[in-house]
N, C-alpha and C. Protein backbone atom coordinates (compact mmCIF):
# COMPACT_ATOMS: atom_id res chain seq x y z
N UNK A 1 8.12 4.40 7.49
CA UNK A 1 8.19 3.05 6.99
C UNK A 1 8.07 3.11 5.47
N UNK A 2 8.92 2.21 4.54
CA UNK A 2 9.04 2.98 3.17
C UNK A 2 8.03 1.18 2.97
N UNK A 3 7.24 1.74 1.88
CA UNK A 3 5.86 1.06 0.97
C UNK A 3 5.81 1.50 -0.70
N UNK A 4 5.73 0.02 -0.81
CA UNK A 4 6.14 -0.43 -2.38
C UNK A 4 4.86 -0.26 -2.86
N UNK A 5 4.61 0.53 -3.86
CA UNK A 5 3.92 0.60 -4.82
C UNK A 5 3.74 -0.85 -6.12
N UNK A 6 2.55 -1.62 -5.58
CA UNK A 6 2.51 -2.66 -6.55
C UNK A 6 1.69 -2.76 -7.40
N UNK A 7 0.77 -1.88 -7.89
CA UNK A 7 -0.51 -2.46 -8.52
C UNK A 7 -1.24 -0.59 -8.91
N UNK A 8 0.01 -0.40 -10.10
CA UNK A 8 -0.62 0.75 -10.28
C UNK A 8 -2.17 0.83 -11.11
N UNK A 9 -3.13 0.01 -11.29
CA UNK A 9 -4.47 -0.12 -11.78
C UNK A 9 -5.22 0.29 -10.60
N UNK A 10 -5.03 0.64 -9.75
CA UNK A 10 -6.16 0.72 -9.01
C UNK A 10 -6.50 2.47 -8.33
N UNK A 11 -7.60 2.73 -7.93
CA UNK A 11 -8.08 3.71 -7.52
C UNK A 11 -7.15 4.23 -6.75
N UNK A 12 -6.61 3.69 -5.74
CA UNK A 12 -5.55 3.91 -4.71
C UNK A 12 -4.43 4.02 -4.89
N UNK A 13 -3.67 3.82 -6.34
CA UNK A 13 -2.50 4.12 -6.24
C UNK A 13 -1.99 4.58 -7.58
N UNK A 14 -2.94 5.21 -8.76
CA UNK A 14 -2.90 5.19 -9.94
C UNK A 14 -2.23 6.27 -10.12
N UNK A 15 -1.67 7.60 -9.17
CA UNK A 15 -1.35 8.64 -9.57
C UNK A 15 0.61 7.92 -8.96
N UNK A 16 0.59 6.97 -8.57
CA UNK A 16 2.19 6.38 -8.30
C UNK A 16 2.39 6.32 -9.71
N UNK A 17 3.82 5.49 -9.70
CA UNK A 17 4.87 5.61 -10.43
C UNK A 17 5.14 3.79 -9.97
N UNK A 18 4.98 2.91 -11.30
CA UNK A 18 4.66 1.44 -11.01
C UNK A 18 6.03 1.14 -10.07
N UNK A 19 5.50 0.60 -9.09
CA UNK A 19 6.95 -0.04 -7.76
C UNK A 19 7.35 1.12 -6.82
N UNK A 20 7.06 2.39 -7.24
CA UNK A 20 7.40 4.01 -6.63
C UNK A 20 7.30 3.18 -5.01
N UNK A 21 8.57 3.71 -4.28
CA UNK A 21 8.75 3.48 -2.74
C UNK A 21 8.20 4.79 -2.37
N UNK A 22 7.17 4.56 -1.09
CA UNK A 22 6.30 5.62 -0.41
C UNK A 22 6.74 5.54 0.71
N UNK A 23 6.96 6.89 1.97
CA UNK A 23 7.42 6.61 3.02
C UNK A 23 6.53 7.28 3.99
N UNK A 24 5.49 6.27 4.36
CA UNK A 24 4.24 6.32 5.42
C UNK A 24 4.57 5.98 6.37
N UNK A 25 3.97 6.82 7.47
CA UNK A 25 4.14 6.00 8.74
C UNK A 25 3.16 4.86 9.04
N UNK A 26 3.89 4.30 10.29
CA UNK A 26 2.88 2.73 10.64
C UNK A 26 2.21 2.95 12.08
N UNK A 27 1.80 2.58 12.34
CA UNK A 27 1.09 3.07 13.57
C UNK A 27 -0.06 1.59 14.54
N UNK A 28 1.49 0.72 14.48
CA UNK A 28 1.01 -0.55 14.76
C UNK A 28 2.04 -1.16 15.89
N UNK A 29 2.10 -2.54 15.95
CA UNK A 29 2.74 -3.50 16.43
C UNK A 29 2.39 -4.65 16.18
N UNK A 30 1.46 -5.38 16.55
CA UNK A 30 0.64 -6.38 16.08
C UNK A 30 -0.16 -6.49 15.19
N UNK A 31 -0.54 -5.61 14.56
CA UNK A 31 -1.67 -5.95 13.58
C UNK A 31 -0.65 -6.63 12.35
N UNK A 32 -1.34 -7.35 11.11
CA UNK A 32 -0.63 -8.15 10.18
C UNK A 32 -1.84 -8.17 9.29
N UNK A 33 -1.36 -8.46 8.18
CA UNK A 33 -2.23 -9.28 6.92
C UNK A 33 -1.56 -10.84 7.09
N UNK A 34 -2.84 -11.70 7.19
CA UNK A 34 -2.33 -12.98 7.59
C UNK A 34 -3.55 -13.76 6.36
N UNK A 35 -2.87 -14.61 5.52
CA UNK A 35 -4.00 -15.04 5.06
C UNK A 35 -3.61 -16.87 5.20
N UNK A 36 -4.44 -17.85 4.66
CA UNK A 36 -3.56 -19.29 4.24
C UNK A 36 -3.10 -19.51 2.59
N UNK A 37 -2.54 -19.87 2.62
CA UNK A 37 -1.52 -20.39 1.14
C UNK A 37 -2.51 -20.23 0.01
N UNK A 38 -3.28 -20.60 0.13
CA UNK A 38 -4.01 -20.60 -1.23
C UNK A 38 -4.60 -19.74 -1.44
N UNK A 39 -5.47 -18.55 -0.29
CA UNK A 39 -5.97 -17.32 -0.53
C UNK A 39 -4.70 -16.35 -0.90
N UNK A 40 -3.40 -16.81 -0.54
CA UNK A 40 -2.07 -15.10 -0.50
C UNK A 40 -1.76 -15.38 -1.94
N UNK A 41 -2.21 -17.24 -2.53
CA UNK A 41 -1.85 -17.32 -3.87
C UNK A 41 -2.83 -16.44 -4.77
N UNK A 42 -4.03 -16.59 -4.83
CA UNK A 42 -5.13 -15.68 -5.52
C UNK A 42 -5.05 -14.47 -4.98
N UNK A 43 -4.65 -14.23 -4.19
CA UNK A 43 -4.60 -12.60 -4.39
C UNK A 43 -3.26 -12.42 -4.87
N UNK A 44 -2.44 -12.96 -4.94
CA UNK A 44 -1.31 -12.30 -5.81
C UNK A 44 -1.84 -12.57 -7.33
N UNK A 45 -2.22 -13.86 -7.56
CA UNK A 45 -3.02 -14.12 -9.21
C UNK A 45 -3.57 -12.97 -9.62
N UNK A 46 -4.41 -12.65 -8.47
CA UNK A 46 -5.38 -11.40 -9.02
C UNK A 46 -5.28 -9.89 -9.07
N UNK A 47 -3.25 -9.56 -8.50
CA UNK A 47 -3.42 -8.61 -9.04
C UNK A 47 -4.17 -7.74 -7.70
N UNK A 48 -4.22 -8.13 -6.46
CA UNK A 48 -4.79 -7.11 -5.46
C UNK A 48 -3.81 -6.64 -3.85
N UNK A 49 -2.72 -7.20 -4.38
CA UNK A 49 -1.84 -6.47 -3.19
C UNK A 49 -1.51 -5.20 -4.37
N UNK A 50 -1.57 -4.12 -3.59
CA UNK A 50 -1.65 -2.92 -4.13
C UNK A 50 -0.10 -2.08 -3.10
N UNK A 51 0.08 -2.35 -2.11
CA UNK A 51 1.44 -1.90 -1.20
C UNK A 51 1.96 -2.95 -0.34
N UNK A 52 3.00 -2.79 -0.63
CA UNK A 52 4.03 -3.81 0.16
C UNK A 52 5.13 -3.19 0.73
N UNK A 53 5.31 -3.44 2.39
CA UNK A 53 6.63 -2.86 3.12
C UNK A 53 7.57 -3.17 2.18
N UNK A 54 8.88 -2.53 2.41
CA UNK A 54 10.31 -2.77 1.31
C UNK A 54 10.97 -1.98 2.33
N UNK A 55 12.56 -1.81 1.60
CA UNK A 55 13.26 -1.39 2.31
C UNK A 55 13.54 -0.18 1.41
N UNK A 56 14.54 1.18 1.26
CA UNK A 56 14.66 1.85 0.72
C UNK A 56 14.66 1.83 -0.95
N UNK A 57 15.57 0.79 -1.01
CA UNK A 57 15.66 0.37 -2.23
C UNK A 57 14.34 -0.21 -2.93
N UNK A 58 13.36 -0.01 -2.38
CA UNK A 58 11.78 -1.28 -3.24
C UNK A 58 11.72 -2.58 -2.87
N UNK A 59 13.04 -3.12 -2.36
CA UNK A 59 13.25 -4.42 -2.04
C UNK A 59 11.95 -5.05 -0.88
N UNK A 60 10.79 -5.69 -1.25
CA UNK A 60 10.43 -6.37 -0.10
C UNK A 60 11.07 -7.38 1.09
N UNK A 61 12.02 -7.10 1.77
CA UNK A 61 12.66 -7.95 3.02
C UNK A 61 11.72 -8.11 3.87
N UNK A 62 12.68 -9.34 4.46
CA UNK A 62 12.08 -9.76 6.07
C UNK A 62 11.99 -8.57 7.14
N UNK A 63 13.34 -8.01 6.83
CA UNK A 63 14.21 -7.03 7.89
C UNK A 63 12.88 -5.70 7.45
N UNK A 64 12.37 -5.38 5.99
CA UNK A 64 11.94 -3.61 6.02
C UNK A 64 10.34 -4.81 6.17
N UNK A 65 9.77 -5.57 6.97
CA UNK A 65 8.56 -6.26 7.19
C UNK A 65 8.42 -5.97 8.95
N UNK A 66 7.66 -4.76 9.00
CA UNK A 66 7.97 -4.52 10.67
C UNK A 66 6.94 -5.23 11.97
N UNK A 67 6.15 -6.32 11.26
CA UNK A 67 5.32 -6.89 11.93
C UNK A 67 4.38 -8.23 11.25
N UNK A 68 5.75 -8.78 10.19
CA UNK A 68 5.67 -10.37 10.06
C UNK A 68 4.42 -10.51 8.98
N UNK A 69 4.10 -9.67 8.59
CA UNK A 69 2.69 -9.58 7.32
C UNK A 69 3.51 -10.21 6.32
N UNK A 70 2.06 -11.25 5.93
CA UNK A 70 2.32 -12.07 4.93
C UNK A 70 2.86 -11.83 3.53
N UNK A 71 3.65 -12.11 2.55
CA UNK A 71 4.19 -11.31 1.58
C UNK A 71 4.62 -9.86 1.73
N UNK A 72 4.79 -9.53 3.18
CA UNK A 72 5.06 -8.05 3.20
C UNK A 72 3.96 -7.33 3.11
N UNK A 73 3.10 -7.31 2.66
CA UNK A 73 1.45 -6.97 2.29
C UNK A 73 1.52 -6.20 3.32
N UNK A 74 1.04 -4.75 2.85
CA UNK A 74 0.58 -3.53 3.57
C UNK A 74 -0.49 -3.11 3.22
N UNK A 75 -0.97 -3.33 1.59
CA UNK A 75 -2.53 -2.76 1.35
C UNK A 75 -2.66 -3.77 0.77
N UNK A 76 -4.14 -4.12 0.42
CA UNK A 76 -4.88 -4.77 -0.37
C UNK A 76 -5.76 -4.59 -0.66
N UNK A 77 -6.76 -4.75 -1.90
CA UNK A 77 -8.33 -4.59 -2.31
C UNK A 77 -8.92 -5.48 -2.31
N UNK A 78 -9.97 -5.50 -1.84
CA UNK A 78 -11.09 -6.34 -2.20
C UNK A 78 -11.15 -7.05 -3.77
N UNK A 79 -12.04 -7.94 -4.20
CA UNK A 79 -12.36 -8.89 -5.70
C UNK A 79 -12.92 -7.77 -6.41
N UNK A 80 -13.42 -6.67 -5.78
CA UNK A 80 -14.42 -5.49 -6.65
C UNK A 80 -13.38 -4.56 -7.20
N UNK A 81 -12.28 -4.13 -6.26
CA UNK A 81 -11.19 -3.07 -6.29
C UNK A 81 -11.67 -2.00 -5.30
N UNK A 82 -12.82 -2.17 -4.85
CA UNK A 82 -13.72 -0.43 -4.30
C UNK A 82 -13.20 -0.46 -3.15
N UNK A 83 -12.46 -1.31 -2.01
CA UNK A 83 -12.02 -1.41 -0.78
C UNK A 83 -10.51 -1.30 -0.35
N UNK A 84 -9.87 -0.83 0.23
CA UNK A 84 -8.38 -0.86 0.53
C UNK A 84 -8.23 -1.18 1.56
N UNK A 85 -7.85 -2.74 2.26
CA UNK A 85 -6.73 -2.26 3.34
C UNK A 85 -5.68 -1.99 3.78
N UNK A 86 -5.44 -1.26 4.67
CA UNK A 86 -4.11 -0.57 4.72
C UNK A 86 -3.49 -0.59 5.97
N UNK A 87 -2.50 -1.24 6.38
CA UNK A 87 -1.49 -1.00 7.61
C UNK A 87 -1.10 0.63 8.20
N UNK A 88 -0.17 1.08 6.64
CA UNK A 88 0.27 2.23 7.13
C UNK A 88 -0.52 3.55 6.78
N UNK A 89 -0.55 4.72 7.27
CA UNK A 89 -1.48 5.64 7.76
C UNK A 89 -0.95 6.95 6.92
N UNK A 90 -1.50 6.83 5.32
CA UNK A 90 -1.11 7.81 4.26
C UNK A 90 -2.05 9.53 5.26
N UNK A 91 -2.55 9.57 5.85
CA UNK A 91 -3.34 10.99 6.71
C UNK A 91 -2.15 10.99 7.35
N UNK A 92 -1.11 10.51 7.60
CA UNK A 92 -0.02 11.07 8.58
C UNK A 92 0.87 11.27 8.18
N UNK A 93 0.99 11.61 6.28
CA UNK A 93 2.10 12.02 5.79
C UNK A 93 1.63 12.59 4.33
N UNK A 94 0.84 14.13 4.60
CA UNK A 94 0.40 14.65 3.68
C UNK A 94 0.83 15.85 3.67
N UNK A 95 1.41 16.19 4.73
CA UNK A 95 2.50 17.53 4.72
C UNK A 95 3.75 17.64 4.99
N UNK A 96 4.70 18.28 4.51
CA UNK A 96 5.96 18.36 4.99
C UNK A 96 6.17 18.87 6.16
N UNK A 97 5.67 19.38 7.13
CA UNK A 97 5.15 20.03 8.44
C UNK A 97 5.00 18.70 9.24
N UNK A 98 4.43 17.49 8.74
CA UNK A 98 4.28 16.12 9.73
C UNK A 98 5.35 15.22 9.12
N UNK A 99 6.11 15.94 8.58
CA UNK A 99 7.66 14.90 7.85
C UNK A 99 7.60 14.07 6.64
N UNK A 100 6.38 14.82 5.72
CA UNK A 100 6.43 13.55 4.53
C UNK A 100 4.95 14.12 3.71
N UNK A 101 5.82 13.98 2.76
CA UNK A 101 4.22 14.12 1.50
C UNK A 101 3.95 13.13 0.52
N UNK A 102 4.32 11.89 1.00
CA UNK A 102 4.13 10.51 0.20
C UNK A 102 2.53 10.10 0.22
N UNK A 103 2.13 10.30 1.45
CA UNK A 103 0.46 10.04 1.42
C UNK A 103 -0.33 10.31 0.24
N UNK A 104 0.28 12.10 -0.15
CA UNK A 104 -0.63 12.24 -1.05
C UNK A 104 -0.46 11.92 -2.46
N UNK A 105 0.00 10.80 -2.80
CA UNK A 105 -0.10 9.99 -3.79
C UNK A 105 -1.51 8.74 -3.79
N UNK A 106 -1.93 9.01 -2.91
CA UNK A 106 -2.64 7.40 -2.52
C UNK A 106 -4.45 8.52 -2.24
N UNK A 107 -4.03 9.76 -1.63
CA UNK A 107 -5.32 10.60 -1.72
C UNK A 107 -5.37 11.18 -2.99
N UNK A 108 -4.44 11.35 -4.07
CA UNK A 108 -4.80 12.62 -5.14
C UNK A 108 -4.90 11.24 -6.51
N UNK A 109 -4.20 9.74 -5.78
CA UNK A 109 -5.44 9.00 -6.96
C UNK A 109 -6.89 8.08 -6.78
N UNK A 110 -7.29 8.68 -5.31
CA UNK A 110 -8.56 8.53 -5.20
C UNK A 110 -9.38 9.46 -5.46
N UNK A 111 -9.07 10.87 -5.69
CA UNK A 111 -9.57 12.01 -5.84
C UNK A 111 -9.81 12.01 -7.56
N UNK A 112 -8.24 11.68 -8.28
CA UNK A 112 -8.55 11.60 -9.42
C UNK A 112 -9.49 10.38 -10.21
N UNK A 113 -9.60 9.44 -9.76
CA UNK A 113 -10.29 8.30 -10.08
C UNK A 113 -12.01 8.96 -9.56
N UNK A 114 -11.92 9.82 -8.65
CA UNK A 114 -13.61 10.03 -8.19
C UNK A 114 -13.80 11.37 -9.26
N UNK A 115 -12.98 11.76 -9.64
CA UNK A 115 -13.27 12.97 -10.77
C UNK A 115 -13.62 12.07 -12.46
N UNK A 116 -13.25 11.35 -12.27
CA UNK A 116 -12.92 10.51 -13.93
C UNK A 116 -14.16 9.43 -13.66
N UNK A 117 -14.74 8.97 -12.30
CA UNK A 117 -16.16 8.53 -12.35
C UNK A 117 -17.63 9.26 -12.37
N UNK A 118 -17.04 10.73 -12.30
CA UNK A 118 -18.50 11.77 -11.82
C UNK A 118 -18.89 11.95 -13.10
């Protein structure tokens, strides 16, 4: 499932490339980010959707949205930044052996952000 890089400030995605398309797997059906209108507005204000489904091209569609999440929204942080949630499952694409080394963009800038806080 290809995931848009939106919000290169944060712990989780600082070693991307701003908008960089990531291709994680999903490991869902039902689950969603569902919020109401005025919370999906402040978190876009604020700058905390951090990954968004897209289609190859970066494009967020309906069609590359594989389970109706609000704005496409695949990750998000918390008001602090210290929290991520995440739909798709960057541990299942950290080797080329499991078909993909996009994950480790999302582990080597939590690693680097925990080296640059020690």
């Amino acid at each position: 499932m290809n995931t848009r890089q939106d919000s290169a400030e944060t712990t989780y995605s600082a070693a991307c490339a701003q908008r960089q398309v990531l291709s994680i797997p999903i490991s869902h059906g039902e689950g969603r980010y569902y919020a109401d209108a005025e919370t999906l507005a402040r978190v876009e204000a604020e700058r905390r959707v951090v990954f968004r489904y897209c289609d190859a091209a970066g494009q967020a569609t309906a069609v590359a949205n594989p389970n109706g999440s609000a704005n496409n929204i695949a990750g998000i942080i918390n008001e602090r930044g210290n929290v991520l949630g995440m739909m798709p499952h960057p541990e299942r694409a950290c080797e080329a052996l499991l078909g993909g080394e996009d994950g480790l963009y999302i582990w080597r800038s939590i690693l680097e952000s925990a080296q640059v806080g020690a």
